[in-house]
C-alpha atoms as a PDB file:
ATOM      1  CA  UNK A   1       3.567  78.112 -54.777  1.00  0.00           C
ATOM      2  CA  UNK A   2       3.226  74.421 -54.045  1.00  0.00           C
ATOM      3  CA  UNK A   3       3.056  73.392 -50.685  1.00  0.00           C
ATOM      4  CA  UNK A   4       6.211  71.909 -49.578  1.00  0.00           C
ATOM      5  CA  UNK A   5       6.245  69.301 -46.585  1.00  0.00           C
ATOM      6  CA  UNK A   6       8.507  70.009 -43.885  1.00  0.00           C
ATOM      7  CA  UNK A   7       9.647  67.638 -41.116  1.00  0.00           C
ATOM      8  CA  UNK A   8      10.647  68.277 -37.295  1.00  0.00           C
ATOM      9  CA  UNK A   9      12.703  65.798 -35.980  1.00  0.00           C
ATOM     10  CA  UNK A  10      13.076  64.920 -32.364  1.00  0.00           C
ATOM     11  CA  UNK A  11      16.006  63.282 -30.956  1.00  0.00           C
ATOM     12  CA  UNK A  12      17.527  61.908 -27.579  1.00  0.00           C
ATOM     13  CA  UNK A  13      20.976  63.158 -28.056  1.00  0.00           C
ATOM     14  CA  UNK A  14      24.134  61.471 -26.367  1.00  0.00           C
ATOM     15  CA  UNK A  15      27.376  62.028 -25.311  1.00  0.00           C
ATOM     16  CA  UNK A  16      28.625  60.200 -28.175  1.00  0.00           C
ATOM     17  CA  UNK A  17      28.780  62.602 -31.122  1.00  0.00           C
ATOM     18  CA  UNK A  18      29.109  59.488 -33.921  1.00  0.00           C
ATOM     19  CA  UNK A  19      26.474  57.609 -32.336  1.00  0.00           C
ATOM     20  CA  UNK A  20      23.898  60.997 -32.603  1.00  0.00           C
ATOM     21  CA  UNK A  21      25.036  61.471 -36.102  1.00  0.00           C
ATOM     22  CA  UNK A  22      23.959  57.768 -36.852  1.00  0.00           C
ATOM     23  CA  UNK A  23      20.263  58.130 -35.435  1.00  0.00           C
ATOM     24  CA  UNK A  24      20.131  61.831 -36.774  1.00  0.00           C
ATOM     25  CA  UNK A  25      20.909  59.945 -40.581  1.00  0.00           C
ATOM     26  CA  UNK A  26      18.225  57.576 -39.744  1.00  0.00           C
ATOM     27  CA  UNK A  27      15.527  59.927 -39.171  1.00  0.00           C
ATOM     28  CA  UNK A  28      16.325  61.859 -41.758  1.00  0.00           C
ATOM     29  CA  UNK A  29      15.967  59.256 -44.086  1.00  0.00           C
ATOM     30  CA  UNK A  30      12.340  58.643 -42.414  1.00  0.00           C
ATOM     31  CA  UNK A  31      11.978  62.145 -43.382  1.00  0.00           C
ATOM     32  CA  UNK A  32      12.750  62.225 -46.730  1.00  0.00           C
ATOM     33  CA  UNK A  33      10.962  58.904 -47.401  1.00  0.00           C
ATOM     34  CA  UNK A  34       7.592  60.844 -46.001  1.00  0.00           C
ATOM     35  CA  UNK A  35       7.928  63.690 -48.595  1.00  0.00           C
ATOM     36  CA  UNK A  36       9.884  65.961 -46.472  1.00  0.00           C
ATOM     37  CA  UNK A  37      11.626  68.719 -48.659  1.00  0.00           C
ATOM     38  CA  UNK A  38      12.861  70.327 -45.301  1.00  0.00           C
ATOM     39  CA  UNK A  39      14.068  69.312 -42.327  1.00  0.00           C
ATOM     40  CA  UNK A  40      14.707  71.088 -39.167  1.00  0.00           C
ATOM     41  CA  UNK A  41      17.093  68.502 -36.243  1.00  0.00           C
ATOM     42  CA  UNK A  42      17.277  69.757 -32.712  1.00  0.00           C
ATOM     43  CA  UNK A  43      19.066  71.950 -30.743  1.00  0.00           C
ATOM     44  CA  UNK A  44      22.381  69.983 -29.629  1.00  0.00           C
ATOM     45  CA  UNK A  45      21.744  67.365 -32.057  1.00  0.00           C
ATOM     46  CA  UNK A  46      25.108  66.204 -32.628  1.00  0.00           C
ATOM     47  CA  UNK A  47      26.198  66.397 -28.631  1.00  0.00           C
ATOM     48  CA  UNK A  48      24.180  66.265 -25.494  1.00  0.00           C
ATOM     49  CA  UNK A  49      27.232  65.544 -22.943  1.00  0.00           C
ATOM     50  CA  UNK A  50      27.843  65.368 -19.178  1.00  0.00           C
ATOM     51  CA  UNK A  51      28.821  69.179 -18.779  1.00  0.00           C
ATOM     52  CA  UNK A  52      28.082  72.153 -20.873  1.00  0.00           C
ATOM     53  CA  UNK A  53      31.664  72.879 -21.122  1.00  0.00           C
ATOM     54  CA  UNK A  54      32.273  68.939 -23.206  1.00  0.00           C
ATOM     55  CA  UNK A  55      31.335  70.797 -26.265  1.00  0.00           C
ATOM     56  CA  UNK A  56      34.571  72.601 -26.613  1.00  0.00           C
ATOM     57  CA  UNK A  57      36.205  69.007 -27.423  1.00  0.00           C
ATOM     58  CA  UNK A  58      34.116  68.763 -30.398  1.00  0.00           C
ATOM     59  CA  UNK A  59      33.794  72.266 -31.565  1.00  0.00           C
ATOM     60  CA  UNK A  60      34.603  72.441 -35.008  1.00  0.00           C
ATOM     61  CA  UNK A  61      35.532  75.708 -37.328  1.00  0.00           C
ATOM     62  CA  UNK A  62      33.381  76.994 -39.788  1.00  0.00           C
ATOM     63  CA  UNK A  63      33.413  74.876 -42.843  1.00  0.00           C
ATOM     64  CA  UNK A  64      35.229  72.170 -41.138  1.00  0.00           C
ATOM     65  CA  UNK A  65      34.799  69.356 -39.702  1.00  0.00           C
ATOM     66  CA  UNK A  66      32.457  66.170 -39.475  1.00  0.00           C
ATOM     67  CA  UNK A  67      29.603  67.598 -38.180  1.00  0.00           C
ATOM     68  CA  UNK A  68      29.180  70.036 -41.016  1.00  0.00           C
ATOM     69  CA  UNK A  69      30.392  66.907 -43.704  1.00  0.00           C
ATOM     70  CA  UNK A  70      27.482  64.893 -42.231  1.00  0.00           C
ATOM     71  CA  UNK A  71      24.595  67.449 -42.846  1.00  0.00           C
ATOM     72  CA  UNK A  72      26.103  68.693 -46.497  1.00  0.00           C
ATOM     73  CA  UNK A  73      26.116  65.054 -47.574  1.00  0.00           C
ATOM     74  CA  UNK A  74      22.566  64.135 -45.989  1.00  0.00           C
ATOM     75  CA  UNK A  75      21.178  67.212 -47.312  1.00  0.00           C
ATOM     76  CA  UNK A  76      22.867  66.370 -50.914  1.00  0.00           C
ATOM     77  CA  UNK A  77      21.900  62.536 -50.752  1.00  0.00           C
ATOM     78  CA  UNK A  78      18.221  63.544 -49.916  1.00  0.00           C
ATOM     79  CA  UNK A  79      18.179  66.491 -51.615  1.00  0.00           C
ATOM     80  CA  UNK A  80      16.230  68.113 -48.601  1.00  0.00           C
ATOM     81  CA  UNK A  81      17.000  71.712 -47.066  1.00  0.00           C
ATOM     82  CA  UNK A  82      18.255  70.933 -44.020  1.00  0.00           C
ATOM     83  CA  UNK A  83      18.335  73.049 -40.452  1.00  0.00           C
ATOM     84  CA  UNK A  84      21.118  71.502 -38.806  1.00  0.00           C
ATOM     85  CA  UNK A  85      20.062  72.068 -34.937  1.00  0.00           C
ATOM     86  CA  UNK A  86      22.677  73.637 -33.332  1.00  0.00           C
ATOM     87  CA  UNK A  87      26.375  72.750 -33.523  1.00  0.00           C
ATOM     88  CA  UNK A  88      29.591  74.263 -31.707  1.00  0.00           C
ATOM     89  CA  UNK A  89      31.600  76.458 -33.596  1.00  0.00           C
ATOM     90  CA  UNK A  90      35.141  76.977 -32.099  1.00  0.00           C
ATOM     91  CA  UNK A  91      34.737  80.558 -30.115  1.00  0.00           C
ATOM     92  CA  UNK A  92      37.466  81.779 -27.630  1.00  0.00           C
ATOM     93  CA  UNK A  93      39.021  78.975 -26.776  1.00  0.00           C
ATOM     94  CA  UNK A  94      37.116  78.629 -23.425  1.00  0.00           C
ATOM     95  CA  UNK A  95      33.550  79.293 -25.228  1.00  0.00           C
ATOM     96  CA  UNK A  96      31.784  78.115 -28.559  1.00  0.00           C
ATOM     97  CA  UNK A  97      29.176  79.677 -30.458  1.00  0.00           C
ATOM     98  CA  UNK A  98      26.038  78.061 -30.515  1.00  0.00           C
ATOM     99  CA  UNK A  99      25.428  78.039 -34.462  1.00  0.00           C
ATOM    100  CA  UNK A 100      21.976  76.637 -36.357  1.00  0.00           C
ATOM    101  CA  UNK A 101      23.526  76.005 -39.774  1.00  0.00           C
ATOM    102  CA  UNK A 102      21.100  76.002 -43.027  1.00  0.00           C
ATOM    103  CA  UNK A 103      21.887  73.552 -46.195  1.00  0.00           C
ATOM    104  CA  UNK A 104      20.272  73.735 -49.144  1.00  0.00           C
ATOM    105  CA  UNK A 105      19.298  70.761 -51.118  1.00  0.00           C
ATOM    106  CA  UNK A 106      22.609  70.452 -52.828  1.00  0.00           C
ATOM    107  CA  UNK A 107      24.301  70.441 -49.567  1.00  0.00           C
ATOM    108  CA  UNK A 108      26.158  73.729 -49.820  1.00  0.00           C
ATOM    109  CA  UNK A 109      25.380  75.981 -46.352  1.00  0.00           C
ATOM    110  CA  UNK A 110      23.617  78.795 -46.837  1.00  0.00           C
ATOM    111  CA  UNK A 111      23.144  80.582 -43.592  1.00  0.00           C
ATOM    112  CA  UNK A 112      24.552  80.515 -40.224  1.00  0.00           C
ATOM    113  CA  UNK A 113      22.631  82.006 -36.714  1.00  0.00           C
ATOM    114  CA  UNK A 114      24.013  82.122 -33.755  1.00  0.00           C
ATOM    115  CA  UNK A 115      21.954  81.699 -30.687  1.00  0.00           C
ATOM    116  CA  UNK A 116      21.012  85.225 -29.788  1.00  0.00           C
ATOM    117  CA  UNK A 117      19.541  84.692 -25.954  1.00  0.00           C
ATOM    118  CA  UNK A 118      21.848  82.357 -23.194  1.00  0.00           C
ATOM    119  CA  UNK A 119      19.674  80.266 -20.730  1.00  0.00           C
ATOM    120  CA  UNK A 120      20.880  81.530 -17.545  1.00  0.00           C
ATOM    121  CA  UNK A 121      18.513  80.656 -15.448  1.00  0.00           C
ATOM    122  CA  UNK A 122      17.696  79.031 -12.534  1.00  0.00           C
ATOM    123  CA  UNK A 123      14.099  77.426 -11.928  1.00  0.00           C
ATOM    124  CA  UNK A 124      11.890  78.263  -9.860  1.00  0.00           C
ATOM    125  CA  UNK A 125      10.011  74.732  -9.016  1.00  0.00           C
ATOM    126  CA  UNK A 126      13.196  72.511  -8.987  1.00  0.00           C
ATOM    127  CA  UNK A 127      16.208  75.086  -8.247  1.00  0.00           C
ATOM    128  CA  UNK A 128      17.673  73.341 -11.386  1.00  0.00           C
ATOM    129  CA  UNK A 129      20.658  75.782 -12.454  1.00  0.00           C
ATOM    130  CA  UNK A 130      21.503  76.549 -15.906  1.00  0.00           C
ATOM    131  CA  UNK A 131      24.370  78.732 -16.796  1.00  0.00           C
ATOM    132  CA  UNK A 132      25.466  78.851 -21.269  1.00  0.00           C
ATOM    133  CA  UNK A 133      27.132  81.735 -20.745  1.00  0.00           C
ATOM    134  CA  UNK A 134      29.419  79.456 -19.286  1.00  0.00           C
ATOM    135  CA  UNK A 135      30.221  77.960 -22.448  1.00  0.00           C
ATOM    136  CA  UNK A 136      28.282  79.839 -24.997  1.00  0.00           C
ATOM    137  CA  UNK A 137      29.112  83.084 -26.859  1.00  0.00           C
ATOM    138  CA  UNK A 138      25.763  84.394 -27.829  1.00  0.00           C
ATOM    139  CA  UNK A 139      25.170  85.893 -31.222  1.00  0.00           C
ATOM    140  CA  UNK A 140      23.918  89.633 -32.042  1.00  0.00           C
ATOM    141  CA  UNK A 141      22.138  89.758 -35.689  1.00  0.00           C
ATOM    142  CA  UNK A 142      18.707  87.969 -36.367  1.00  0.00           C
ATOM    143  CA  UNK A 143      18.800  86.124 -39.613  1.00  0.00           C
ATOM    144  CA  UNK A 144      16.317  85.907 -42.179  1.00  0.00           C
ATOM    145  CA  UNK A 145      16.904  83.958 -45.825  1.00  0.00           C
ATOM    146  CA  UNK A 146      15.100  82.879 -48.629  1.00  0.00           C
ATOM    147  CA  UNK A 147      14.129  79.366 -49.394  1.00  0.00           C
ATOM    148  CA  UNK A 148      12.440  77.459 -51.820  1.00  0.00           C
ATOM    149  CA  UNK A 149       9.480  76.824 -49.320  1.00  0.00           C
ATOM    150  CA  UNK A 150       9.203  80.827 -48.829  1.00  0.00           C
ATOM    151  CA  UNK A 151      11.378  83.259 -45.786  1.00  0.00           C
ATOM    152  CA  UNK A 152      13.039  81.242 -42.811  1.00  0.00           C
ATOM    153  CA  UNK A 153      13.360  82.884 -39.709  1.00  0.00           C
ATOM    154  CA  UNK A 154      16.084  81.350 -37.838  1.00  0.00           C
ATOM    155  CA  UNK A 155      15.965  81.388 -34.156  1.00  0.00           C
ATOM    156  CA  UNK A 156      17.173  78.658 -30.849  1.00  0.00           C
ATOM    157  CA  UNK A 157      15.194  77.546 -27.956  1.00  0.00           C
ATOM    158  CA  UNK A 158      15.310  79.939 -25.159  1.00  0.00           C
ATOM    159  CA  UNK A 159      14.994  82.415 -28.057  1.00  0.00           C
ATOM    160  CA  UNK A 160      11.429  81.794 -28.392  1.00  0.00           C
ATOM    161  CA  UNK A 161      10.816  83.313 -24.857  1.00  0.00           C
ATOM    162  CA  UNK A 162      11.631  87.124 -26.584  1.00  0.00           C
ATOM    163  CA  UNK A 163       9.096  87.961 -29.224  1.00  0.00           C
ATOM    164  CA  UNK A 164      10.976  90.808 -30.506  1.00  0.00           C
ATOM    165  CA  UNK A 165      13.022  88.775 -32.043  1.00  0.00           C
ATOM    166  CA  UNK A 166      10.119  87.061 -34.455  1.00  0.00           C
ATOM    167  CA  UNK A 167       8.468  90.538 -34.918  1.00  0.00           C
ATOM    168  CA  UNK A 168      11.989  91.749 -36.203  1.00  0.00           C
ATOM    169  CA  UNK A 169      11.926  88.755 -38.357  1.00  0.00           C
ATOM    170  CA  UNK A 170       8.550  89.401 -39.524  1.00  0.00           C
ATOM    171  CA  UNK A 171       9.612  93.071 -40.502  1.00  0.00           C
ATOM    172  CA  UNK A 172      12.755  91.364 -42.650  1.00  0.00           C
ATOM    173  CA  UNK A 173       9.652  88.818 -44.645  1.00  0.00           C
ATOM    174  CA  UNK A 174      10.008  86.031 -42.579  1.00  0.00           C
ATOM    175  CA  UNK A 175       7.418  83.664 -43.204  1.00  0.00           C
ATOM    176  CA  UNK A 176       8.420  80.379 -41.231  1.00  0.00           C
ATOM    177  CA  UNK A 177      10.268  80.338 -37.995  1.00  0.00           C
ATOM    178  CA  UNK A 178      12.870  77.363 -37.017  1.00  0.00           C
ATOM    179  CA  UNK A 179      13.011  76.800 -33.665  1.00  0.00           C
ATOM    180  CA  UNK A 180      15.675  73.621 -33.012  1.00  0.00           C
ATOM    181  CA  UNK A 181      15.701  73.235 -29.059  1.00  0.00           C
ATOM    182  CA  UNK A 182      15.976  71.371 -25.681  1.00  0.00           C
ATOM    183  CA  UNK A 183      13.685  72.692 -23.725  1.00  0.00           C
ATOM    184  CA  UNK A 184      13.967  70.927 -19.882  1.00  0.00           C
ATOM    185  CA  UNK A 185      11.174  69.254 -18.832  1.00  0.00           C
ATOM    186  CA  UNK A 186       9.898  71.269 -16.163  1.00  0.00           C
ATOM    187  CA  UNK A 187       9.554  74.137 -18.637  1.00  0.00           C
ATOM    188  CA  UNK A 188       8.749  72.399 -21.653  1.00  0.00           C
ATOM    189  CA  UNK A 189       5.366  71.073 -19.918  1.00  0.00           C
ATOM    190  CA  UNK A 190       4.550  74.611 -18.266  1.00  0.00           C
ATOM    191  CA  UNK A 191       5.232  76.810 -21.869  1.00  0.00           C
ATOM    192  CA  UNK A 192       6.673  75.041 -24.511  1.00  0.00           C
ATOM    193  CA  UNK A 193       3.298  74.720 -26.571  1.00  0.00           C
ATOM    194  CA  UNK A 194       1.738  77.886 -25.762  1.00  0.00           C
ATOM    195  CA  UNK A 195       5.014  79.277 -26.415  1.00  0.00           C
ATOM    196  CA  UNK A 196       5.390  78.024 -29.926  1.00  0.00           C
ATOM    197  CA  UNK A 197       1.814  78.693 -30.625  1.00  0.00           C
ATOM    198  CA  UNK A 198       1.727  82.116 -29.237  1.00  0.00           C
ATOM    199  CA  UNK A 199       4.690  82.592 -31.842  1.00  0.00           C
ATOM    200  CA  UNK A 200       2.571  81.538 -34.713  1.00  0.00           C
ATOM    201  CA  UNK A 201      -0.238  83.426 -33.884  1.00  0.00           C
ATOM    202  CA  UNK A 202       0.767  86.554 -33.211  1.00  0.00           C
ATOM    203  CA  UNK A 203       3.236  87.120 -36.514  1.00  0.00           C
ATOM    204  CA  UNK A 204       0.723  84.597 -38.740  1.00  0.00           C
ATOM    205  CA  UNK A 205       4.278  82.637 -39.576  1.00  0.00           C
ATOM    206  CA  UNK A 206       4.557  78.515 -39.752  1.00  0.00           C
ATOM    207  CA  UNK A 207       6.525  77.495 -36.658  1.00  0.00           C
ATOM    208  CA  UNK A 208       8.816  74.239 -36.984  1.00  0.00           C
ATOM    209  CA  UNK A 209       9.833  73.517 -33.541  1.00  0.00           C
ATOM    210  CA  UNK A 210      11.715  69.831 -32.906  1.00  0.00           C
ATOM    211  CA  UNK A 211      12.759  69.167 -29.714  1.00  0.00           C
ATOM    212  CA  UNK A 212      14.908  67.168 -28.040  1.00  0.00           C
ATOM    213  CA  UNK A 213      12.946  64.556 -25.669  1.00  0.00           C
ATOM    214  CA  UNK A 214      14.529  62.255 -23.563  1.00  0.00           C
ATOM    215  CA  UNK A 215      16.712  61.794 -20.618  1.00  0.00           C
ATOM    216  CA  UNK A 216      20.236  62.304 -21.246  1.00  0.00           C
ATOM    217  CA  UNK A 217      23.860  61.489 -20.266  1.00  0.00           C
ATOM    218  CA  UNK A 218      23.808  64.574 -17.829  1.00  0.00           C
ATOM    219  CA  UNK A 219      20.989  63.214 -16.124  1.00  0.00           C
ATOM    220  CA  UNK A 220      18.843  66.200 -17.416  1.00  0.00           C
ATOM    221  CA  UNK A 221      15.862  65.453 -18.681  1.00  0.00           C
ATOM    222  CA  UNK A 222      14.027  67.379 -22.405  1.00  0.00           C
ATOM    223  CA  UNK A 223      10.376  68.065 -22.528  1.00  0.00           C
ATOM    224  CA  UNK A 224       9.916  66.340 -26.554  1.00  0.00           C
ATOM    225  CA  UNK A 225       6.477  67.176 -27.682  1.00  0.00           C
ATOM    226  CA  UNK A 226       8.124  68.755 -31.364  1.00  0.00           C
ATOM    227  CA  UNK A 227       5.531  70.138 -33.644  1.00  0.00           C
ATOM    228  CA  UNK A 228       4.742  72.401 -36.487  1.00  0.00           C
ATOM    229  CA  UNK A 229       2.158  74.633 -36.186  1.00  0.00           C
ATOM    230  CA  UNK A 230       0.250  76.768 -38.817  1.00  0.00           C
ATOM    231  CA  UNK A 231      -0.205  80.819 -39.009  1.00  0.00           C
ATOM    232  CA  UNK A 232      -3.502  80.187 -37.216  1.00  0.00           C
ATOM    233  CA  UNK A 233      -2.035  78.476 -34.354  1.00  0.00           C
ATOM    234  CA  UNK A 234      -3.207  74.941 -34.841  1.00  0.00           C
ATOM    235  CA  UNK A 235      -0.478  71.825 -34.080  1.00  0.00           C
ATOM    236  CA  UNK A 236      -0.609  69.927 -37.342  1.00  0.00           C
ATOM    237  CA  UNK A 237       1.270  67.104 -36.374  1.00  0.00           C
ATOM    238  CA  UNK A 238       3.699  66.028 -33.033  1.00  0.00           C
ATOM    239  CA  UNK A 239       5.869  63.829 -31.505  1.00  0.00           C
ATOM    240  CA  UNK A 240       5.615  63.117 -28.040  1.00  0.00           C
ATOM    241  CA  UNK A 241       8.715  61.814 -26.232  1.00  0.00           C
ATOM    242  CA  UNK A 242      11.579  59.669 -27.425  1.00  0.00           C
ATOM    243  CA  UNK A 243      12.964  59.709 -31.163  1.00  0.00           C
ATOM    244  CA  UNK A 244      10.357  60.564 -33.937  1.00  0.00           C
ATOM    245  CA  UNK A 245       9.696  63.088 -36.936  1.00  0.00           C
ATOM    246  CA  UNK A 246       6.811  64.839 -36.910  1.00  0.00           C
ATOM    247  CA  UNK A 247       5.517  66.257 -40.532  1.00  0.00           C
ATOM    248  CA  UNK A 248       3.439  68.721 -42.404  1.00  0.00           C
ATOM    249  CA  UNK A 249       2.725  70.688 -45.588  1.00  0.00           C
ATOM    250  CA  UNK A 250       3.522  74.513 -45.236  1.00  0.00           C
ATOM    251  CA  UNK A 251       1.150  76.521 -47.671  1.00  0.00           C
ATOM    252  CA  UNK A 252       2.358  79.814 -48.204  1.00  0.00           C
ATOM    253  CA  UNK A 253      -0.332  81.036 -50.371  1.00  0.00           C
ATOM    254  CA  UNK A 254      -2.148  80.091 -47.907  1.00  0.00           C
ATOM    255  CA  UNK A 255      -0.454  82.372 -45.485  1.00  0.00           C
ATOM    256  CA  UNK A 256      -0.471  85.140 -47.739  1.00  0.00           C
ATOM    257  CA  UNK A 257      -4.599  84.950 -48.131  1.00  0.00           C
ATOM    258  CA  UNK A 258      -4.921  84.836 -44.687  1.00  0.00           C
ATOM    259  CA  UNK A 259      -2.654  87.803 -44.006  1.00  0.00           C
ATOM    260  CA  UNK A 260      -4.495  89.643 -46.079  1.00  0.00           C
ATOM    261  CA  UNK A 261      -7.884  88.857 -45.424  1.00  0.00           C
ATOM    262  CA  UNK A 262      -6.664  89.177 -41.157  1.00  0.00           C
ATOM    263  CA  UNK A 263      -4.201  92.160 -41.418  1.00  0.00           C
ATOM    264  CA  UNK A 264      -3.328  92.426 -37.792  1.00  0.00           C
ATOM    265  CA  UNK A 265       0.755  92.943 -38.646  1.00  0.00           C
ATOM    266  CA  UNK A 266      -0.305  95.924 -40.628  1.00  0.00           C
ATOM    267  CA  UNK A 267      -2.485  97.083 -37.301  1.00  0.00           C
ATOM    268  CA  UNK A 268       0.504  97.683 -35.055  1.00  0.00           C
ATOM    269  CA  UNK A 269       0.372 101.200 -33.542  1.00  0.00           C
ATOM    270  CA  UNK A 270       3.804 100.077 -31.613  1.00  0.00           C
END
């Protein structure tokens, strides 16, 4: 298989859902210009507001809305696979699902995951409180598809703190791992790298992990640093803070040879 490039776009989202959808076009045009066949946007990309619970007034329903109509018709007029983040998909009423959407390169959707892990959490440095249960309904089913580019493993930010959930995706093919997030600052600079890294190297998958990286309308501030990183663990490329794509090739032959010739996955006694 040819290597395909993939991009990892890092974004500053605002409380002003047009306004992100204007910056998110931009960069993905960047993207696309650099070679990018896929593209993986943040975790909140669309909406970063003042409270968790402002995302019920954008919410949208499954196939619906202008959200959704914005990353078919990117994906379609780049012709670029296209992770769309996360987005808020109308829940309860008082909750919304936290949904990373997947279009293909003619801009039909192809896969939905919902955020399977909440960050409910409060920190231990800064007493900083986070509660998505809040305003969250978490999802139950890890989700695995094929791709032109080889198996995507689809997984959210606080997600990559459980590495269950890649081994399960490992045992369903998974051969890259999507990790759209807004990791805080505090502990995006303790764990955010090794994190990603460790999630690479220990299931010999591609990890495509944007970030958001700013300070937002909240006052909260995102770690940034989004990066892809190879089956052996090395960052191939990164942004650092503020908006930016970071991009790469993703070999999957060469993932396969070096599976093969370093079988750990086929050494677990567990």
């Amino acid at each position: 298989m040819t290597p395909a490039h993939a991009a990892a776009i890092q974004m500053v989202s605002s409380a002003d859902r047009d306004q992100n959808l204007a910056a998110a076009g931009e960069l993905l045009e960047r993207a696309a210009a650099a070679g990018a066949q896929l593209a993986v946007l943040p975790e909140n990309f669309a909406h970063m507001g003042k409270h968790e619970a402002d995302k019920l007034a954008i919410a949208e329903s499954l196939d619906n809305g202008p959200i959704q109509d914005f990353l078919a018709e990117q994906a379609a007029k780049h012709k670029m696979w296209i992770v769309g983040g996360t987005i808020p998909l109308k829940g309860d009423g008082k909750r919304v699902y936290p949904s990373s959407l997947v279009f293909d390169d003619h801009g039909t959707r192809v896969a939905r995951y919902d955020k399977i892990h909440l960050f409910d959490v409060t920190l231990p440095e800064s007493d900083e409180q986070y509660r998505e249960s809040d305003s969250f309904i978490a999802g139950s089913t890890p989700v695995v598809i094929d791709s032109p580019f080889g198996k995507l493993g689809l997984s959210v930010c606080y997600d990559l703190r459980f590495p269950e959930l890649y081994r399960e995706m490992v045992a369903q093919g998974a051969e890259i791992f999507t990790v759209p997030s807004a990791f805080t600052a505090a502990t995006g600079q303790a764990h955010w790298e090794t994190l990603a890294r460790a999630r690479a190297i220990e299931n010999l998958c591609y990890v495509i992990a944007p970030n958001q990286g700013g300070r937002h309308a909240s006052g909260r501030e995102t770690w940034g640093d989004s990066m892809l990183v190879n089956p052996w663990g090395q960052v191939l490329d990164r942004v650092a803070s503020g908006p930016g794509i970071a991009i790469a090739a993703l070999d999957t032959d060469h993932l396969h040879r070096t599976r093969e010739r370093f079988p750990c996955l086929s050494h677990r006694r567990l």
